[in-house]
C-alpha atoms as a PDB file:
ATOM      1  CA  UNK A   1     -16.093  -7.937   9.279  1.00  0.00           C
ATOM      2  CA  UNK A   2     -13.774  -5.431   7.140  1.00  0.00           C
ATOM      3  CA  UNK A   3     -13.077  -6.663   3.488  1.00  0.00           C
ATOM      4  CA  UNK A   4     -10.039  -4.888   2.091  1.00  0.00           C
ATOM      5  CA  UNK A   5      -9.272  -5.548  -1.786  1.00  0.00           C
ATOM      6  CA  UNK A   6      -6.219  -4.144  -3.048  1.00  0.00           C
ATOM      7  CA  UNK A   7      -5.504  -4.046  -6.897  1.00  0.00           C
ATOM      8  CA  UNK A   8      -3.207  -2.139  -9.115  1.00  0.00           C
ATOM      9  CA  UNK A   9      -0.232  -4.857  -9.014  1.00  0.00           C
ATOM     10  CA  UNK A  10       1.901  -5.438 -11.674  1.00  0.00           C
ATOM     11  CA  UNK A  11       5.375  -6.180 -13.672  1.00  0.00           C
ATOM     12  CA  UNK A  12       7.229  -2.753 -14.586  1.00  0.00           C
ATOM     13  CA  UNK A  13      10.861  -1.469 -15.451  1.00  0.00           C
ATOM     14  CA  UNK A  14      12.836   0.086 -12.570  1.00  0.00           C
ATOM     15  CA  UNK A  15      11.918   3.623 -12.745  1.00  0.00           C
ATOM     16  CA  UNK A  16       8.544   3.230 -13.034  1.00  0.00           C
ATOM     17  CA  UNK A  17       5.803   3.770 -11.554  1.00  0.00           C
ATOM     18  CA  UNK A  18       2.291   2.025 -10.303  1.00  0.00           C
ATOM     19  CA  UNK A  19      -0.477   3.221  -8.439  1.00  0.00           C
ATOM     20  CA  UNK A  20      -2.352   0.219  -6.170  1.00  0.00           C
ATOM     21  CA  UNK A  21      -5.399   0.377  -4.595  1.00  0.00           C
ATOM     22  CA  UNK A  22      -7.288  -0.454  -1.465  1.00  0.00           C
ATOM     23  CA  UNK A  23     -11.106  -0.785  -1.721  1.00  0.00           C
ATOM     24  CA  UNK A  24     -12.585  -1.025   1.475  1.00  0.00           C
ATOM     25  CA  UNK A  25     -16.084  -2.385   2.654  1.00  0.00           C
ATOM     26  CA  UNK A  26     -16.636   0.686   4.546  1.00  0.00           C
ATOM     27  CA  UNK A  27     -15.958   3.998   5.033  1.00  0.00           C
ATOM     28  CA  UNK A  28     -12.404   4.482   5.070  1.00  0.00           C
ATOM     29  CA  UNK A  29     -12.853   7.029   7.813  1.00  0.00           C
ATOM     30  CA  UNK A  30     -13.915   4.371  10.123  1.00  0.00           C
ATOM     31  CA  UNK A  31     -10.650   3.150  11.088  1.00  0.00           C
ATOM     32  CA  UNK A  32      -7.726   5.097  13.240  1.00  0.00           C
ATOM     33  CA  UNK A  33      -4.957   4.296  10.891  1.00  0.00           C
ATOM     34  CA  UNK A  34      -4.825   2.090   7.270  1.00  0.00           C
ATOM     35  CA  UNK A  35      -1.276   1.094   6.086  1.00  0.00           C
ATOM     36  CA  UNK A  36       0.595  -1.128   3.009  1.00  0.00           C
ATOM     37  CA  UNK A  37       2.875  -3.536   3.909  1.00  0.00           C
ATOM     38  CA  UNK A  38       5.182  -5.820   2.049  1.00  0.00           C
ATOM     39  CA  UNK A  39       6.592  -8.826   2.021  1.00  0.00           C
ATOM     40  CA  UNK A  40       9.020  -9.933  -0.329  1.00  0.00           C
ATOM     41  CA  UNK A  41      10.483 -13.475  -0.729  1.00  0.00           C
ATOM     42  CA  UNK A  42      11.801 -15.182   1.830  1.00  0.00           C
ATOM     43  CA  UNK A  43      11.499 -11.923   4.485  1.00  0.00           C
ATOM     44  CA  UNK A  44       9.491 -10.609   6.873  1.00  0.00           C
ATOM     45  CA  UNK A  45       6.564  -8.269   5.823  1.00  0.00           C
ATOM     46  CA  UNK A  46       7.425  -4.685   6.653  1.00  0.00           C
ATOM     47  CA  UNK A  47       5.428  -1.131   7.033  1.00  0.00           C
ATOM     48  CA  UNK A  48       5.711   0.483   3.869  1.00  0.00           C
ATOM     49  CA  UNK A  49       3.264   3.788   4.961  1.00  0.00           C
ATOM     50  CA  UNK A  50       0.478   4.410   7.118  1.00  0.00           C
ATOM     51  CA  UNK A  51      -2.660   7.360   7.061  1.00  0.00           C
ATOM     52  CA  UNK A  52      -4.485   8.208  10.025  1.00  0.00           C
ATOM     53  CA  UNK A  53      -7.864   8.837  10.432  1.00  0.00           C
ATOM     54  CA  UNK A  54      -6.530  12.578  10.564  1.00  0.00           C
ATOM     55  CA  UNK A  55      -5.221  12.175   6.971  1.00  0.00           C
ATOM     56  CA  UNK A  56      -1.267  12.565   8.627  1.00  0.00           C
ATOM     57  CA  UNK A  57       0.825   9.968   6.697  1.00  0.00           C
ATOM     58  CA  UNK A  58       4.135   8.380   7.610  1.00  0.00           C
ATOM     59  CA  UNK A  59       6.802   6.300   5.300  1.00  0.00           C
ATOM     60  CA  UNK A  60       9.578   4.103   5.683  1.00  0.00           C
ATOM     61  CA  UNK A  61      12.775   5.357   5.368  1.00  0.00           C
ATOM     62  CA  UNK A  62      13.248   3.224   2.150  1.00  0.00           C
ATOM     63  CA  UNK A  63      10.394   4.964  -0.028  1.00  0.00           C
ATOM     64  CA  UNK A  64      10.254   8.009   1.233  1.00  0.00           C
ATOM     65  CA  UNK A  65      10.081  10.304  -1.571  1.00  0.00           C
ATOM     66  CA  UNK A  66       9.011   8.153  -3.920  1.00  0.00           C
ATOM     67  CA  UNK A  67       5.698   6.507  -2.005  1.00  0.00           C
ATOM     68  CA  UNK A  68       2.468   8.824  -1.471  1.00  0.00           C
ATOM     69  CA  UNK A  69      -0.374   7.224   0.711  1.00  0.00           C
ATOM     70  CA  UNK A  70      -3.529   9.171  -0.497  1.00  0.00           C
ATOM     71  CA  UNK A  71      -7.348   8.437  -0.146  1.00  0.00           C
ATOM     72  CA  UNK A  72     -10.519   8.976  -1.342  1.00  0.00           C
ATOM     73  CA  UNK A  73     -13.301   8.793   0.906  1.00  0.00           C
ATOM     74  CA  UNK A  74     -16.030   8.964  -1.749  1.00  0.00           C
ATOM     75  CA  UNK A  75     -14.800   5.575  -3.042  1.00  0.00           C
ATOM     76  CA  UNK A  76     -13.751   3.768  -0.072  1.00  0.00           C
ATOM     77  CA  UNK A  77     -10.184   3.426  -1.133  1.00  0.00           C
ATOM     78  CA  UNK A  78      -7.074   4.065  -0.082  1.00  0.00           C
ATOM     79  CA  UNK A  79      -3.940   4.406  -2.422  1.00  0.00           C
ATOM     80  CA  UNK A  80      -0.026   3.950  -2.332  1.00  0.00           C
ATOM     81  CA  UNK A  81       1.398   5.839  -5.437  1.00  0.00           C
ATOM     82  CA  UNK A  82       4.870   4.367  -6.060  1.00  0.00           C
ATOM     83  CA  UNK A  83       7.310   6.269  -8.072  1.00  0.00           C
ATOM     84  CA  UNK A  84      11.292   5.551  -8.991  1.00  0.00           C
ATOM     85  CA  UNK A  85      10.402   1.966  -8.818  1.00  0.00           C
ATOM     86  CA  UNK A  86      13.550  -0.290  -7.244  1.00  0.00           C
ATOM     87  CA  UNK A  87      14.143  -3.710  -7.902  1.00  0.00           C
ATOM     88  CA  UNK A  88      14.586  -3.947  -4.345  1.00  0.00           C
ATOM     89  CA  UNK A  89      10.879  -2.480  -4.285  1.00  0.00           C
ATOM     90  CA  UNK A  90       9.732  -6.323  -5.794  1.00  0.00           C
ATOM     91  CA  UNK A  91       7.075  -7.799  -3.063  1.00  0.00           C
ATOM     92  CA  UNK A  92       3.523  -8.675  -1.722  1.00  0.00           C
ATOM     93  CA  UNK A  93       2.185  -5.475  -1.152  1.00  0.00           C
ATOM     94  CA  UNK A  94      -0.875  -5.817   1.772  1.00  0.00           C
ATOM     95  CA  UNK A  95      -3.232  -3.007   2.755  1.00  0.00           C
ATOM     96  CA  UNK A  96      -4.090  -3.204   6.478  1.00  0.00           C
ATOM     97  CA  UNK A  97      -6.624  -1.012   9.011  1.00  0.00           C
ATOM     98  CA  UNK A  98      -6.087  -0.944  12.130  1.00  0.00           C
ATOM     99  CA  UNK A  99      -3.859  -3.902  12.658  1.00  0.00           C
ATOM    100  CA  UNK A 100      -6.167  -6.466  12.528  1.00  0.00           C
ATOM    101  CA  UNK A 101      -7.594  -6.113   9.024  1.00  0.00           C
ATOM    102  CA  UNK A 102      -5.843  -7.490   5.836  1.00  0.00           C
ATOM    103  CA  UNK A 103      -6.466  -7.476   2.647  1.00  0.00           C
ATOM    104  CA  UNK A 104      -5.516 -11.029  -0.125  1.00  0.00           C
ATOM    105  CA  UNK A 105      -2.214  -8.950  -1.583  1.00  0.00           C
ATOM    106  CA  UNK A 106      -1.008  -8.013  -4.631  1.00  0.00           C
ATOM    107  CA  UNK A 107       2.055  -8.545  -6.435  1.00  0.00           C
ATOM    108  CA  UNK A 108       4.311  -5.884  -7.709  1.00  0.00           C
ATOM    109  CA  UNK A 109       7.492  -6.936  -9.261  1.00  0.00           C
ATOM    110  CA  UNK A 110      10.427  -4.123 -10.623  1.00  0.00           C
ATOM    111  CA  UNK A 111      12.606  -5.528 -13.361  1.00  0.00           C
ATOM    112  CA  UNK A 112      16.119  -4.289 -13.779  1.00  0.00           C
END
């Protein structure tokens, strides 16, 4: 069974910026693809970013730009870098792998 733990959540100005993590029980080059998701209040949760296996990253069109996906193997973790923080950005964030796997979520909220 995959644990994923994410961390890094937290309260900050719009503009901002927070880096969240992913630790993983393995090795994060186990699994095809790891993504964040989100899910704010009262919607569905969406794909924020994904990173393959490969290291070849894709965003949705709202954080493109300001969202990096990055990794490092040596520590089992997997990390969404969020810049230019929105208010609109305000939600659950959840790390996945390969569909199936989810981590407990952490907050993030962007005041105005």
């Amino acid at each position: 069974q995959v644990h994923l733990v994410e961390s890094g959540g937290g309260l900050v100005q719009a503009g901002g910026s927070l880096r969240l993590s992913c630790a993983a029980s393995g090795s994060v080059f186990s699994f095809l693809h790891m993504g964040w998701y989100r899910q704010a209040p009262g919607k569905q949760r969406e794909l924020v970013g994904t990173i393959t296996r490969g290291g070849s990253t894709t965003y949705a069109d709202s954080v493109k730009g300001r969202f990096t996906i990055s990794r490092d193997g040596a520590k089992n973790t997997v990390y969404l870098q969020m810049n230019s923080l929105k208010p609109e950005d305000t939600a659950v964030y959840y790390c996945n792998a390969d569909s199936s796997n989810w981590g407990q979520g952490t907050q993030v909220t962007v005041s105005s």
